[in-house]
C-alpha atoms as a PDB file:
ATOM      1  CA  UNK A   1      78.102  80.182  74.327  1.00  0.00           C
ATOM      2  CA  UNK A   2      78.890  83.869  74.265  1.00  0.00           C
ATOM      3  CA  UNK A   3      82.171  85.138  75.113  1.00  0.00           C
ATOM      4  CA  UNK A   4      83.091  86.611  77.898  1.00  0.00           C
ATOM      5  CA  UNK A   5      83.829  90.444  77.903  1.00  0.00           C
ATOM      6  CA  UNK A   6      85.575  92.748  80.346  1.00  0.00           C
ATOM      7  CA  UNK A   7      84.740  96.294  79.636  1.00  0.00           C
ATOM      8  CA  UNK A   8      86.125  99.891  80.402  1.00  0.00           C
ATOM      9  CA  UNK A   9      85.013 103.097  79.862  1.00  0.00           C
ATOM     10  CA  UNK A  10      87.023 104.600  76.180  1.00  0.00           C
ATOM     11  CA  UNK A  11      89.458 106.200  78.176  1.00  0.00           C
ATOM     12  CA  UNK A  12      91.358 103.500  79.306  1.00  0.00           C
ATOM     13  CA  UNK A  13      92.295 102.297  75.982  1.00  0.00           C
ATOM     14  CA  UNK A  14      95.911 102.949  75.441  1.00  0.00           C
ATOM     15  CA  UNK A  15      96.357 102.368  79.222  1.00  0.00           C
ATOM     16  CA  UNK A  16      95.313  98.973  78.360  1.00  0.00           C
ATOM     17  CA  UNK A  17      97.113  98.310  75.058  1.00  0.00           C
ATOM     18  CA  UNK A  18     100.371  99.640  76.321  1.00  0.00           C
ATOM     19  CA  UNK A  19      99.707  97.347  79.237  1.00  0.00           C
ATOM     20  CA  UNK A  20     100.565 100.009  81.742  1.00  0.00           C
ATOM     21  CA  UNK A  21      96.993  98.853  82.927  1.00  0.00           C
ATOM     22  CA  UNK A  22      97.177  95.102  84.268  1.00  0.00           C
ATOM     23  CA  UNK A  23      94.570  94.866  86.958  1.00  0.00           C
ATOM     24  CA  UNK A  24      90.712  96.017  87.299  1.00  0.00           C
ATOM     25  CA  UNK A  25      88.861  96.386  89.996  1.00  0.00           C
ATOM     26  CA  UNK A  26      85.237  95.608  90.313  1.00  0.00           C
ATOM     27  CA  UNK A  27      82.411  95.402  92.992  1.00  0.00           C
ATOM     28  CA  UNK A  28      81.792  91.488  91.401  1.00  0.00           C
ATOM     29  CA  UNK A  29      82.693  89.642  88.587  1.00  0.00           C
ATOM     30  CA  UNK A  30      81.760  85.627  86.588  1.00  0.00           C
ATOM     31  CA  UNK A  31      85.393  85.996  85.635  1.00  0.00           C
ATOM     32  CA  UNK A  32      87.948  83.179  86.705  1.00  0.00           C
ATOM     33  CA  UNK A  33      91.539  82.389  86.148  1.00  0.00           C
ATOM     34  CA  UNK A  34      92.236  80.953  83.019  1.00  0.00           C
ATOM     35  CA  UNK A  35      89.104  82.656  81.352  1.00  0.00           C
ATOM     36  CA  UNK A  36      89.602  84.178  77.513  1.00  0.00           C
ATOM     37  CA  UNK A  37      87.795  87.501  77.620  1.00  0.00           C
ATOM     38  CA  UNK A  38      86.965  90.141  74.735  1.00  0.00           C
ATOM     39  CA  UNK A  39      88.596  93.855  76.342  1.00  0.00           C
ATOM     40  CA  UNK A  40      85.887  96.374  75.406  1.00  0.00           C
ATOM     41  CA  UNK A  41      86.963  99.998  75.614  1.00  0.00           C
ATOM     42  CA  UNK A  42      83.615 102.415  75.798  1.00  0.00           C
ATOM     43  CA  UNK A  43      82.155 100.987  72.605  1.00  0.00           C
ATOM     44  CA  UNK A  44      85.167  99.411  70.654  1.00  0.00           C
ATOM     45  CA  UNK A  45      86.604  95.946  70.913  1.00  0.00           C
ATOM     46  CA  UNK A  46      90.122  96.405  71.497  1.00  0.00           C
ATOM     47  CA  UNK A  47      91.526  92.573  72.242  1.00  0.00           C
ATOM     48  CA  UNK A  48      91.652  89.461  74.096  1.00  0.00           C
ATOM     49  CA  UNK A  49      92.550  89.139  77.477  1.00  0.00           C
ATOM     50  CA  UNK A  50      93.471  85.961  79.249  1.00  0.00           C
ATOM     51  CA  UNK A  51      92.128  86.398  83.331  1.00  0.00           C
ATOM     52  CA  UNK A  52      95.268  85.586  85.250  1.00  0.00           C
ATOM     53  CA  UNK A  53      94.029  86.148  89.173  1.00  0.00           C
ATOM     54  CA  UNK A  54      90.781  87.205  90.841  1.00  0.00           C
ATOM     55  CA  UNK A  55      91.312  87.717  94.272  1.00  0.00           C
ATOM     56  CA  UNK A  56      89.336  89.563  97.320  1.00  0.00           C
ATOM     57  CA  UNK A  57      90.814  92.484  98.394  1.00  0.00           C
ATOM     58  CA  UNK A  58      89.077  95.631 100.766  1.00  0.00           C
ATOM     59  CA  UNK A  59      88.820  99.162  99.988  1.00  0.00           C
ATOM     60  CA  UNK A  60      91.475 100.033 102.948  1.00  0.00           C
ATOM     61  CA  UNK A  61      94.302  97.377 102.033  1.00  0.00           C
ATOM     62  CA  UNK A  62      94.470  99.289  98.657  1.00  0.00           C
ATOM     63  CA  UNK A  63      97.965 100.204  98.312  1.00  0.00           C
ATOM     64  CA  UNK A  64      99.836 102.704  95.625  1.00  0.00           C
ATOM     65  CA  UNK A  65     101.082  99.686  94.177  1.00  0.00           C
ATOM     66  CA  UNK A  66      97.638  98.222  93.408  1.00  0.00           C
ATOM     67  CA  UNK A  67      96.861 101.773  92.041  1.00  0.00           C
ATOM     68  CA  UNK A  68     100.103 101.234  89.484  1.00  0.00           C
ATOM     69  CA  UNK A  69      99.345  97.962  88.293  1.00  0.00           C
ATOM     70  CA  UNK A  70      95.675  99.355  87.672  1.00  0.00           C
ATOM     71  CA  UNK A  71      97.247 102.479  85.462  1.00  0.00           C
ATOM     72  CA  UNK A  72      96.826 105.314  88.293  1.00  0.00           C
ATOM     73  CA  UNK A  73      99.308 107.606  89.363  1.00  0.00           C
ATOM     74  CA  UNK A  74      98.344 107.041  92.764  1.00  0.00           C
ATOM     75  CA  UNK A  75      95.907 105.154  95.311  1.00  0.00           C
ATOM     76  CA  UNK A  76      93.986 108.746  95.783  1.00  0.00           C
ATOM     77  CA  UNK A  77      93.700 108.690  91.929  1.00  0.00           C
ATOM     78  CA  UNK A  78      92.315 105.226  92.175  1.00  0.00           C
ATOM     79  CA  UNK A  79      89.530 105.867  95.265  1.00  0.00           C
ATOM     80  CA  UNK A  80      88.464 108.816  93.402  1.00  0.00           C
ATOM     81  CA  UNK A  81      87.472 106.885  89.862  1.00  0.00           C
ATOM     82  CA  UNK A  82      86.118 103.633  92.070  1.00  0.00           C
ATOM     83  CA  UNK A  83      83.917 106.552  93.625  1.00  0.00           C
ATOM     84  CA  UNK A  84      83.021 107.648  90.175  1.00  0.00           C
ATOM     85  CA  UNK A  85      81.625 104.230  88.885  1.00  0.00           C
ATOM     86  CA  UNK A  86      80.012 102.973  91.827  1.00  0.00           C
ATOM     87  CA  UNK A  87      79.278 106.085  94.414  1.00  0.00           C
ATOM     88  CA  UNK A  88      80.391 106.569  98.240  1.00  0.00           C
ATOM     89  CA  UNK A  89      79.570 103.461  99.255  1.00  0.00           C
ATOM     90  CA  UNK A  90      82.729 101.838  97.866  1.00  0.00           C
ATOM     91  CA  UNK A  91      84.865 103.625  99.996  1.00  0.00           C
ATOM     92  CA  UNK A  92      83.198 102.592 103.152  1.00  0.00           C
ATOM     93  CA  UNK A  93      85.345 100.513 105.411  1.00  0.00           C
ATOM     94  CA  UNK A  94      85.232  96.963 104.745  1.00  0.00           C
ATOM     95  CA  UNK A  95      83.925  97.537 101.494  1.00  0.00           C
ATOM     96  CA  UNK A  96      85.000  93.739  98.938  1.00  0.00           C
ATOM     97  CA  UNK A  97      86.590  94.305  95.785  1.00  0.00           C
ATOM     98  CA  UNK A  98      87.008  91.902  93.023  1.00  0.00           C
ATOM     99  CA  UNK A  99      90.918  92.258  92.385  1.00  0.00           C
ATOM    100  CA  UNK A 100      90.752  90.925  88.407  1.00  0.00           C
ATOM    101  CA  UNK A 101      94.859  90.641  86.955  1.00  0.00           C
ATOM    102  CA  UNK A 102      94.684  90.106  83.186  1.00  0.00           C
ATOM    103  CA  UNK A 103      96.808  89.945  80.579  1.00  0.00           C
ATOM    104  CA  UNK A 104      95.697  91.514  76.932  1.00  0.00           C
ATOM    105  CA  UNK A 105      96.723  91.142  73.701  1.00  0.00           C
ATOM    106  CA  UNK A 106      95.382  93.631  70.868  1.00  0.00           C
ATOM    107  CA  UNK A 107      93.154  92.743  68.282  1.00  0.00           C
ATOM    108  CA  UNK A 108      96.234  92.826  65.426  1.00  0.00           C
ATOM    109  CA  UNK A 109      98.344  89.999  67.965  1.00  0.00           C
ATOM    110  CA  UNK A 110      95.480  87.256  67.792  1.00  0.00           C
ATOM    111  CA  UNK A 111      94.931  88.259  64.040  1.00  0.00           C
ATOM    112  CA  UNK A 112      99.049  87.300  62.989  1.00  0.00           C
END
């Protein structure tokens, strides 16, 4: 069986690693709580992640604090890279997410 990944474009990686990002958001996802994932930053494999939460959440109950935990400054910060990956659309009212909470360790942690 191949291993689940959960990718992110390269700029994300120390965001990641540092853990100052903890959440993704994604229009849909296989991923479930409990799942072992390989973190994928642009091209690289950059750890493990165990999936903690998926949850539903719409575009208009993002908060500032779901902006944090997903390594934005703010929730304008946040609209403006959904927009990015997946066009308008996403911010249209009533618009499902796919809240994903992880929790990564890098690639020298699962080698010790």
């Amino acid at each position: 069986m191949n291993q689940k990944r959960l990718k992110f474009r390269g700029k994300y990686k120390g965001r990641i690693l540092s853990g100052e990002k903890k959440t993704t958001l994604r229009m849909r996802t296989g991923l479930r709580p409990g799942d072992r994932v390989i973190v994928e930053a642009g091209k690289e494999e950059i750890g493990e992640a165990v999936i903690r939460e998926v949850s539903d959440v719409r575009v208009e109950d993002l908060t500032d604090e779901h902006a944090r935990e997903d390594g934005f400054s703010s929730l304008e910060e946040l609209l403006r890279e959904l927009k990015s990956i997946y066009g308008e659309e996403v911010l249209r009212k009533g618009t499902k997410l796919k809240l994903i909470k992880f929790d990564v360790r890098s690639r020298s942690e699962g080698e010790k």
